[in-house]
Protein backbone atom coordinates (compact mmCIF):
# COMPACT_ATOMS: atom_id res chain seq x y z
CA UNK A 1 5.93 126.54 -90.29
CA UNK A 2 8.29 129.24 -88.80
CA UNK A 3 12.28 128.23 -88.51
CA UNK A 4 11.80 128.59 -84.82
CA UNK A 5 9.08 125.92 -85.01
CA UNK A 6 11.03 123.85 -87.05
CA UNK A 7 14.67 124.15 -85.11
CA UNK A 8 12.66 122.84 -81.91
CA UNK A 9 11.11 119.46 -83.82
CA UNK A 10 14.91 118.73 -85.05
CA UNK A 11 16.42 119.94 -81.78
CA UNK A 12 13.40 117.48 -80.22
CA UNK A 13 14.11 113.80 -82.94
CA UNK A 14 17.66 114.14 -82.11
CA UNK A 15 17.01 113.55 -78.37
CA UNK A 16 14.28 110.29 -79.52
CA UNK A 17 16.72 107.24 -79.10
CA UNK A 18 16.95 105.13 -81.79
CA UNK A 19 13.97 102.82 -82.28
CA UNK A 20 13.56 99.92 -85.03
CA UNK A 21 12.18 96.31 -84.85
CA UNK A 22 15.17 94.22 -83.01
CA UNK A 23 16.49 97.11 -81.04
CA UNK A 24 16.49 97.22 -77.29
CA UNK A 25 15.88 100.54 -75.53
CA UNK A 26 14.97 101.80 -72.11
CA UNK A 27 11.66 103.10 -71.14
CA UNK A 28 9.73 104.31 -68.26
CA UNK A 29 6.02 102.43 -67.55
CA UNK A 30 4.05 105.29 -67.52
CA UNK A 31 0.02 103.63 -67.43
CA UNK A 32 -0.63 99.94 -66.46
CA UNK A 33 -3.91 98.10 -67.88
CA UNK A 34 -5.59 94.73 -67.63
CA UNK A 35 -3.48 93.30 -70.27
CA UNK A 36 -0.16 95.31 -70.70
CA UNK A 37 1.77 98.37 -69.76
CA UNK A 38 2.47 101.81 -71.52
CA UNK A 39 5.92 102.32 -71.76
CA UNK A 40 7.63 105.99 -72.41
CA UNK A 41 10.35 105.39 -75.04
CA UNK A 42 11.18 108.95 -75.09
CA UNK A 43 9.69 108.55 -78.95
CA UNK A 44 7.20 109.93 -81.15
CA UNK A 45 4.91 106.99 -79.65
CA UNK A 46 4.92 105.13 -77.13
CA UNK A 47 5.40 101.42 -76.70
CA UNK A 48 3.33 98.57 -75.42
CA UNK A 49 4.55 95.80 -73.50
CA UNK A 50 1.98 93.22 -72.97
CA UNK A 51 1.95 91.26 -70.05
CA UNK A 52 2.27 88.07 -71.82
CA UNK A 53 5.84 89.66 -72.78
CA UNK A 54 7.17 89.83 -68.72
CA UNK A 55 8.56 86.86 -66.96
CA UNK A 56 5.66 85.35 -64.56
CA UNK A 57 8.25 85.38 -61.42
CA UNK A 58 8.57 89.47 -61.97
CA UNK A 59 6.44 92.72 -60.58
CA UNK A 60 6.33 95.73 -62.66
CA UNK A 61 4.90 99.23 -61.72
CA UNK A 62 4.35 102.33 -62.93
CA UNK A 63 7.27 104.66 -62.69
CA UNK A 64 9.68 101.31 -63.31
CA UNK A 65 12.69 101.85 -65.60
CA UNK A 66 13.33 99.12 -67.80
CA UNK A 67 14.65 97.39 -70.59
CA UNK A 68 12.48 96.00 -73.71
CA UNK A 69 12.71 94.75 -77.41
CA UNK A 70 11.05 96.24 -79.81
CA UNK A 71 9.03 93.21 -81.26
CA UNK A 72 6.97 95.05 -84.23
CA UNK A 73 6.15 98.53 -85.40
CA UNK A 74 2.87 98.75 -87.31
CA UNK A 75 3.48 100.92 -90.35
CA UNK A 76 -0.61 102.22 -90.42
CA UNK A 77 -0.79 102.69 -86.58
CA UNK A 78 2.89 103.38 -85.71
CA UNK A 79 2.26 101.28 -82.32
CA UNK A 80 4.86 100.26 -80.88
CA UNK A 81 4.67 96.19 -79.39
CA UNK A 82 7.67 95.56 -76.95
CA UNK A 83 9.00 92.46 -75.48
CA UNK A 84 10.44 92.08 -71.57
CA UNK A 85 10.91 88.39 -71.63
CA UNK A 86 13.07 88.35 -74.71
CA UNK A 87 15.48 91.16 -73.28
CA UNK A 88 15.50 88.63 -70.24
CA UNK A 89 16.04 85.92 -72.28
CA UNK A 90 18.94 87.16 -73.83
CA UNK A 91 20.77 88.28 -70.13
CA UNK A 92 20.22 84.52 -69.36
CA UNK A 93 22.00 83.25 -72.51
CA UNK A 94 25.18 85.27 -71.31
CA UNK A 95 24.95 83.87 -67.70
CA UNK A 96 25.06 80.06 -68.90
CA UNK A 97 27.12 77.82 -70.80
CA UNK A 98 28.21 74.01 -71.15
CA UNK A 99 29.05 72.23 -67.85
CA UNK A 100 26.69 74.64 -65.70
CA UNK A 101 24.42 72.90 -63.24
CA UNK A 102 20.93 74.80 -62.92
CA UNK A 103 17.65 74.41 -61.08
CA UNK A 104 15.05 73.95 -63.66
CA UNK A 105 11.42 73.24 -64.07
CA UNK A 106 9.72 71.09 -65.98
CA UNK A 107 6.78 72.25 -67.96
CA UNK A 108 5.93 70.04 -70.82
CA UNK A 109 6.67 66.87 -72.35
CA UNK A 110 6.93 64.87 -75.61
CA UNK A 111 7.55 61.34 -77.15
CA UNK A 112 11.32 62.39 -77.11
CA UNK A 113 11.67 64.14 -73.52
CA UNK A 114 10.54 66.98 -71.38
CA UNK A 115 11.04 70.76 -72.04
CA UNK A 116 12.10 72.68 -69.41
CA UNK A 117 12.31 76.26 -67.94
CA UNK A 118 15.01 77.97 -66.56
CA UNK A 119 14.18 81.38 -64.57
CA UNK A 120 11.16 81.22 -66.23
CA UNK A 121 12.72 82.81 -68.98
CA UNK A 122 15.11 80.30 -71.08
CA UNK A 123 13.52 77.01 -72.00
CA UNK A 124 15.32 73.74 -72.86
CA UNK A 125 15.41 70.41 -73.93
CA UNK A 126 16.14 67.41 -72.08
CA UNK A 127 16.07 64.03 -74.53
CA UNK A 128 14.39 60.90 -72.87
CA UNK A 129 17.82 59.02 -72.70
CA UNK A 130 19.19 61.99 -70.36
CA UNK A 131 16.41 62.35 -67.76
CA UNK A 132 17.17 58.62 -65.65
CA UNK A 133 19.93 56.68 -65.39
CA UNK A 134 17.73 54.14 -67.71
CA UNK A 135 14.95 53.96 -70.05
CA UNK A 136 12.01 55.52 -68.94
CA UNK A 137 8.29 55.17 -69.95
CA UNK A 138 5.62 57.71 -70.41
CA UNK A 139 4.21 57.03 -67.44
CA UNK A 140 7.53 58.07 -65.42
CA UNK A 141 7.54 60.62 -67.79
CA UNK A 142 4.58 62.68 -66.87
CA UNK A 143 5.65 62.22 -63.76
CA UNK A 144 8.07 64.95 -64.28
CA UNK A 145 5.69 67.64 -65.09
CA UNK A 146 5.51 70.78 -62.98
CA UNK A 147 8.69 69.36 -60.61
CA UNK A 148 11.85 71.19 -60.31
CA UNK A 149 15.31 69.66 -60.21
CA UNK A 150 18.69 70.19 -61.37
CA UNK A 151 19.78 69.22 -64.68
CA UNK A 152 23.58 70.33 -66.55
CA UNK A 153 23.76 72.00 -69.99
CA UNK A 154 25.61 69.91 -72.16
CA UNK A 155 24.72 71.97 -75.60
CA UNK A 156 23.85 75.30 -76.14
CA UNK A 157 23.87 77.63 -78.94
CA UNK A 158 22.38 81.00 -78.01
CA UNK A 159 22.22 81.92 -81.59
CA UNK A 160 19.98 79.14 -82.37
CA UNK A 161 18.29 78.99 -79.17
CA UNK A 162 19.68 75.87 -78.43
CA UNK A 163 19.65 74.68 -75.01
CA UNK A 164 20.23 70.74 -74.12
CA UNK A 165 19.75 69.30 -70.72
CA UNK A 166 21.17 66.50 -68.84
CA UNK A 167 19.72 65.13 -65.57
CA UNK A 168 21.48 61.90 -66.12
CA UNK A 169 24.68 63.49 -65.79
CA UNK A 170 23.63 64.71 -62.27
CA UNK A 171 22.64 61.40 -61.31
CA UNK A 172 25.69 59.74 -62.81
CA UNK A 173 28.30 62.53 -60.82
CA UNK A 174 26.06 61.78 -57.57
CA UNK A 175 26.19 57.74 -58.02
CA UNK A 176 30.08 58.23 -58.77
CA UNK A 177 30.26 60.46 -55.44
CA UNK A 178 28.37 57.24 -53.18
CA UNK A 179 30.63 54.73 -55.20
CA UNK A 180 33.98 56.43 -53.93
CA UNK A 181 32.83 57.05 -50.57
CA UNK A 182 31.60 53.53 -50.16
CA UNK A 183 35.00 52.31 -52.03
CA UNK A 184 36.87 53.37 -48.66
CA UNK A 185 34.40 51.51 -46.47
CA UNK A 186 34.84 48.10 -48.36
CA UNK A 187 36.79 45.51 -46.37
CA UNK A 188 36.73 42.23 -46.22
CA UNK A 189 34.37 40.86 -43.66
CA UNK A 190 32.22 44.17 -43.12
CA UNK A 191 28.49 43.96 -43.24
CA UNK A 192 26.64 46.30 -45.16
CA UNK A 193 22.76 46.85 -46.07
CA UNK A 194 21.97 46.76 -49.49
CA UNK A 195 19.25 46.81 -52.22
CA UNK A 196 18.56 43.65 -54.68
CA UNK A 197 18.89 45.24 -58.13
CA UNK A 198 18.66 42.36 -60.33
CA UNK A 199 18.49 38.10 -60.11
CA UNK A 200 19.77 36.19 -62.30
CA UNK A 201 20.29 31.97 -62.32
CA UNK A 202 23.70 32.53 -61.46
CA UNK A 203 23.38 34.80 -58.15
CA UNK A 204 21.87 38.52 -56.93
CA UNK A 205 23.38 41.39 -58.04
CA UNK A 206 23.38 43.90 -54.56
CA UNK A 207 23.61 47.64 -54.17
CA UNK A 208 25.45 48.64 -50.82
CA UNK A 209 25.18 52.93 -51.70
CA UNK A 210 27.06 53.28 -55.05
CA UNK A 211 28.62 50.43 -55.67
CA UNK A 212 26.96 46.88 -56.96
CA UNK A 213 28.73 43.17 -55.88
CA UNK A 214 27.02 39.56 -57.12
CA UNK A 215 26.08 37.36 -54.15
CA UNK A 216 26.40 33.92 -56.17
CA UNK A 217 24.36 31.03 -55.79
CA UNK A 218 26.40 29.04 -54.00
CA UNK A 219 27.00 32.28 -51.18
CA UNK A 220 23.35 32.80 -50.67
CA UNK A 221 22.08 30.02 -48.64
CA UNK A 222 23.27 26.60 -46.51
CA UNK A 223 20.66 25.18 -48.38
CA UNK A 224 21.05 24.69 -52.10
CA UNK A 225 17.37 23.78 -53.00
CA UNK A 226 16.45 26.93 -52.08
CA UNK A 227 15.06 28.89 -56.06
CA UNK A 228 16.37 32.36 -54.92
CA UNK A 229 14.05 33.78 -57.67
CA UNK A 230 10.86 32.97 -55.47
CA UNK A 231 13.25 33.95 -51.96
CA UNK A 232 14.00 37.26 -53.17
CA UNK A 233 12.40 40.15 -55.11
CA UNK A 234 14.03 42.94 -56.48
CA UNK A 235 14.01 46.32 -54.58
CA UNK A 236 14.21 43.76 -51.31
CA UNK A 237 16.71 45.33 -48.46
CA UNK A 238 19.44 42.35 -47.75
CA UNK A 239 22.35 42.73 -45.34
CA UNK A 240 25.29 41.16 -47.25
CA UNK A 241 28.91 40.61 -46.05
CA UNK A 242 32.00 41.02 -48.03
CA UNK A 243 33.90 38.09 -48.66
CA UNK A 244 36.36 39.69 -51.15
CA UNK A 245 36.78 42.95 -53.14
CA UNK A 246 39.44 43.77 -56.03
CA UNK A 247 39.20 47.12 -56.41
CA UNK A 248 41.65 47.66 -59.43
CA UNK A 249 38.86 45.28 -61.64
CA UNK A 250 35.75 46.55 -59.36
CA UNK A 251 34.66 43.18 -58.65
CA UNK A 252 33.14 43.07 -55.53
CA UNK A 253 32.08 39.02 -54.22
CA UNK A 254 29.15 39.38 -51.59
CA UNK A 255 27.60 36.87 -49.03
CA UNK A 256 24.55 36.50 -47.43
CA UNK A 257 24.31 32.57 -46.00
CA UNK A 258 28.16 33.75 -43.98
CA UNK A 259 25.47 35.97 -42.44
CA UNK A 260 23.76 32.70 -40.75
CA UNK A 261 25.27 30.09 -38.72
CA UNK A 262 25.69 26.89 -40.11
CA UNK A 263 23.08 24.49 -40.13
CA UNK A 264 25.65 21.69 -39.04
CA UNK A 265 26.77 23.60 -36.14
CA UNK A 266 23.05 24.56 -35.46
CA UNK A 267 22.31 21.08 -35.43
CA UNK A 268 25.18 19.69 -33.17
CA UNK A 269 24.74 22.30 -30.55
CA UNK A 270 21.35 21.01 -30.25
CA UNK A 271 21.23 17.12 -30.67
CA UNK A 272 24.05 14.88 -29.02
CA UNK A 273 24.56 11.13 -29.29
CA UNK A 274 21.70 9.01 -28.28
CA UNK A 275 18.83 11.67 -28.76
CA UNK A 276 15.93 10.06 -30.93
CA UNK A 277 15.04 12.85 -33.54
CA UNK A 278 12.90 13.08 -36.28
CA UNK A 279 13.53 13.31 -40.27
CA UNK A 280 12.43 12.75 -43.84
CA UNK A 281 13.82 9.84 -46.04
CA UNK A 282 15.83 11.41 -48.42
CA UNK A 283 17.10 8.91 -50.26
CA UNK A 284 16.83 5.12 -50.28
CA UNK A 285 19.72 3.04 -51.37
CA UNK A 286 20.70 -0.92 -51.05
CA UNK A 287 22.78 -0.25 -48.13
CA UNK A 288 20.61 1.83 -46.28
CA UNK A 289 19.18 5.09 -46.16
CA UNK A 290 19.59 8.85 -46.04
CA UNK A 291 17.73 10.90 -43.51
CA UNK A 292 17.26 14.89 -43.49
CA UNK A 293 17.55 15.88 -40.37
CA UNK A 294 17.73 19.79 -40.55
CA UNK A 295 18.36 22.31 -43.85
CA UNK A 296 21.32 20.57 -45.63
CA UNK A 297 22.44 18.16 -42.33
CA UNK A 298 21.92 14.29 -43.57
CA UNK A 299 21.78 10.77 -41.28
CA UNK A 300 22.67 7.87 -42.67
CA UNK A 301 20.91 4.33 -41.53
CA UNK A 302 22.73 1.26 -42.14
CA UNK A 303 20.59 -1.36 -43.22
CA UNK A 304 21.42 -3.36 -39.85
CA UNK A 305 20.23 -0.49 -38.11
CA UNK A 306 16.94 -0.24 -39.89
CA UNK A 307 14.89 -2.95 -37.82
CA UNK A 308 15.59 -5.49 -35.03
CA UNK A 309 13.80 -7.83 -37.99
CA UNK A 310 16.10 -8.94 -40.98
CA UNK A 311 14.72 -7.07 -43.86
CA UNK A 312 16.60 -8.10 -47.43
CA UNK A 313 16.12 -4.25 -48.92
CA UNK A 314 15.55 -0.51 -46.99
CA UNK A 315 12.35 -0.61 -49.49
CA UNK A 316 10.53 -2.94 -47.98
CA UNK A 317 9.87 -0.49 -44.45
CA UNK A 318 10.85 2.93 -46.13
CA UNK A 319 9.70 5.08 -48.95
CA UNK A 320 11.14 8.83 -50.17
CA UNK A 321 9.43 11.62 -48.04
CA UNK A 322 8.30 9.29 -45.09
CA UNK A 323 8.60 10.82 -41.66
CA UNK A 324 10.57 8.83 -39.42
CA UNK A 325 12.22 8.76 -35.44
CA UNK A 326 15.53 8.05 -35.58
CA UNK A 327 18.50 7.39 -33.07
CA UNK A 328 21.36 9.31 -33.31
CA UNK A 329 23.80 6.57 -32.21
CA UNK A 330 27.36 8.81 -33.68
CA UNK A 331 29.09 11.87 -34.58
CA UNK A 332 32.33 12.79 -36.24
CA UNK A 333 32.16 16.18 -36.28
CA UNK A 334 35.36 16.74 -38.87
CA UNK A 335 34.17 14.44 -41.68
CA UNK A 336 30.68 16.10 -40.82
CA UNK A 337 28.75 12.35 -40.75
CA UNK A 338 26.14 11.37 -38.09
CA UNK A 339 25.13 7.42 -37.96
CA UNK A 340 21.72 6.96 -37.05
CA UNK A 341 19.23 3.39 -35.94
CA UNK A 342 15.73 3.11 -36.77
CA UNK A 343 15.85 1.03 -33.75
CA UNK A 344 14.69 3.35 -30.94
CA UNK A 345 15.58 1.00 -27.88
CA UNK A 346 19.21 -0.20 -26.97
CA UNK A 347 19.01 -4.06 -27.99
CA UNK A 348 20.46 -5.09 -24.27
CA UNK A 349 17.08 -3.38 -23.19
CA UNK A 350 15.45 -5.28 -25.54
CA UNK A 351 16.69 -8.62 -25.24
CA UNK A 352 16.05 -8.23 -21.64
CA UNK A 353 12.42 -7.66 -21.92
CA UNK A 354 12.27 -10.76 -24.33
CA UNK A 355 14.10 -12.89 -21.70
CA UNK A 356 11.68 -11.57 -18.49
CA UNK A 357 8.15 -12.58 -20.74
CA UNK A 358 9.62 -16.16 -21.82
């Protein structure tokens, strides 16, 4: 070989950039196939990128600068196999870091949470216990798969490839959000629409948009023999009024019977002294007997007033449950008592008739 010859082949590797397995380098595509590109490294050989290697979301052509990995150089062949995605994935890694919020996708999923993808070219973790607000099953789980939402790194280590997810911590920032904003609205007296979220013996447990109160027992309905377990269902819309809210110990005390008018005032605006009504024996007693008149509004019928006959014991005409006319013959609206008479006819009436047929 002549020392021009030879001058031109070292004049020709000093302008070859460097190329190894880990090194990133330009090239230009110079030939695109079914399967992958051929990329001009401005080498002895050139490289191939296979498409498998490119981010789905991007488009490359022929004539395209770009930037690539060199993956693996096969010592028999002296191909050269080149990597896009990983060039990509490493541009990602120094865009992100804890506390970002990102729009990811999820794309697969297993017994301890989903893995997702972000840009299509950094994928992540998301445990179980950071995808809901609660537990989730498999079912919910799968449901998951192929949406997009937005989750917040909470761990990363780009060195590792470590990249930890948090939707939780979305819906936990958005939940705190509602719970202020609904803070400010909370007075006593207002009315709000709200969402059952749990029952217990004790009372129901309401969400008014971000913030929870307990409706107890005694403030959900006039009438106590009400089982609220068979009245209400959870995930059941309720309008609920405030009856008090301490907002330094978050306790918010809810009503929903304040809602409805009283059934003693329902009762008097309908019924006045000397209407004959009708009621169920609630209660029999030496003295007399109680009468249900309307959802938690008792009679009371003296044993005199029980028959125009002398009867020794209520028992004898009455039982529990019976159906029965009665006379409303008082009211005292203050102590909240109404005297009633089995007898249906004023006894001057009656004592008249009995005079007129003798």
């Amino acid at each position: 070989m002549s020392s021009e010859m030879e001058k031109l082949l070292l004049e020709e590797e000093k302008n070859y950039q460097e190329v190894y397995k880990g090194s990133i380098v330009k090239g230009r595509v110079m030939i695109e196939k079914d399967d992958s590109f051929y990329i001009d490294l401005n080498y002895k050989t050139d490289g191939i990128l296979p498409k498998d290697q490119v981010i789905d979301s991007e488009t490359i052509k022929v004539g395209d600068e770009i930037e690539v990995q060199v993956v693996k150089i096969d010592k028999n062949t002296g191909d050269i196999l080149l990597s896009k995605k990983r060039v990509d994935e490493f541009k990602v890694w120094d865009e992100v870091k804890v506390g970002d919020v990102l729009q990811v996708k999820a794309v697969e999923f297993n017994a301890k949470g989903l893995i997702c993808v972000y840009k299509t070219a950094l994928r992540g973790f998301m445990p179980l216990s950071h995808i809901e607000l609660k537990f989730i099953g498999e079912d919910v789980l799968k449901s998951y798969l192929g949406k997009t939402f937005e989750v917040e790194i909470i761990d990363i280590d780009p060195k590792k490839r470590r990249l930890i997810f948090s939707r939780k911590n979305i819906l936990l920032k958005q939940q705190e959000a509602l719970k202020t904003e609904v803070v400010e609205k909370i007075k006593e007296g207002e009315v709000f629409e709200g969402v059952i979220k749990d029952i217990k013996d004790y009372g129901i447990f309401v969400d008014i948009g971000g913030f929870t109160g307990l409706v107890h027992i005694s403030e959900i309905s006039w009438d106590r023999s009400e089982k609220i377990k068979e009245q209400y269902k959870i995930g059941e819309k309720i309008n609920v009024q405030v009856i008090s809210f301490d907002q330094a110990s978050e306790r918010l005390s809810l009503s929903i019977k304040s809602l409805a008018s009283h059934p003693w005032d329902e009762f008097i605006s309908n019924n006045k002294v000397g209407d004959i009504v009708t009621g169920e024996v609630k209660n029999i007693k030496e003295y007399g007997a109680f009468i249900n008149l309307h959802p938690t509004v008792d009679g009371f019928v003296h044993i005199s007033n029980l028959s125009s006959d002398f009867i020794k014991n209520p028992n004898e005409i009455l039982k529990v449950g019976q159906k029965v006319e009665v006379k409303i013959i008082s009211i005292e609206q203050e102590n909240k008592k109404i005297e009633l008479s089995l007898i249906l006819e004023d006894k001057e009436v009656a004592e008249e008739e009995t005079t007129e047929k003798e």
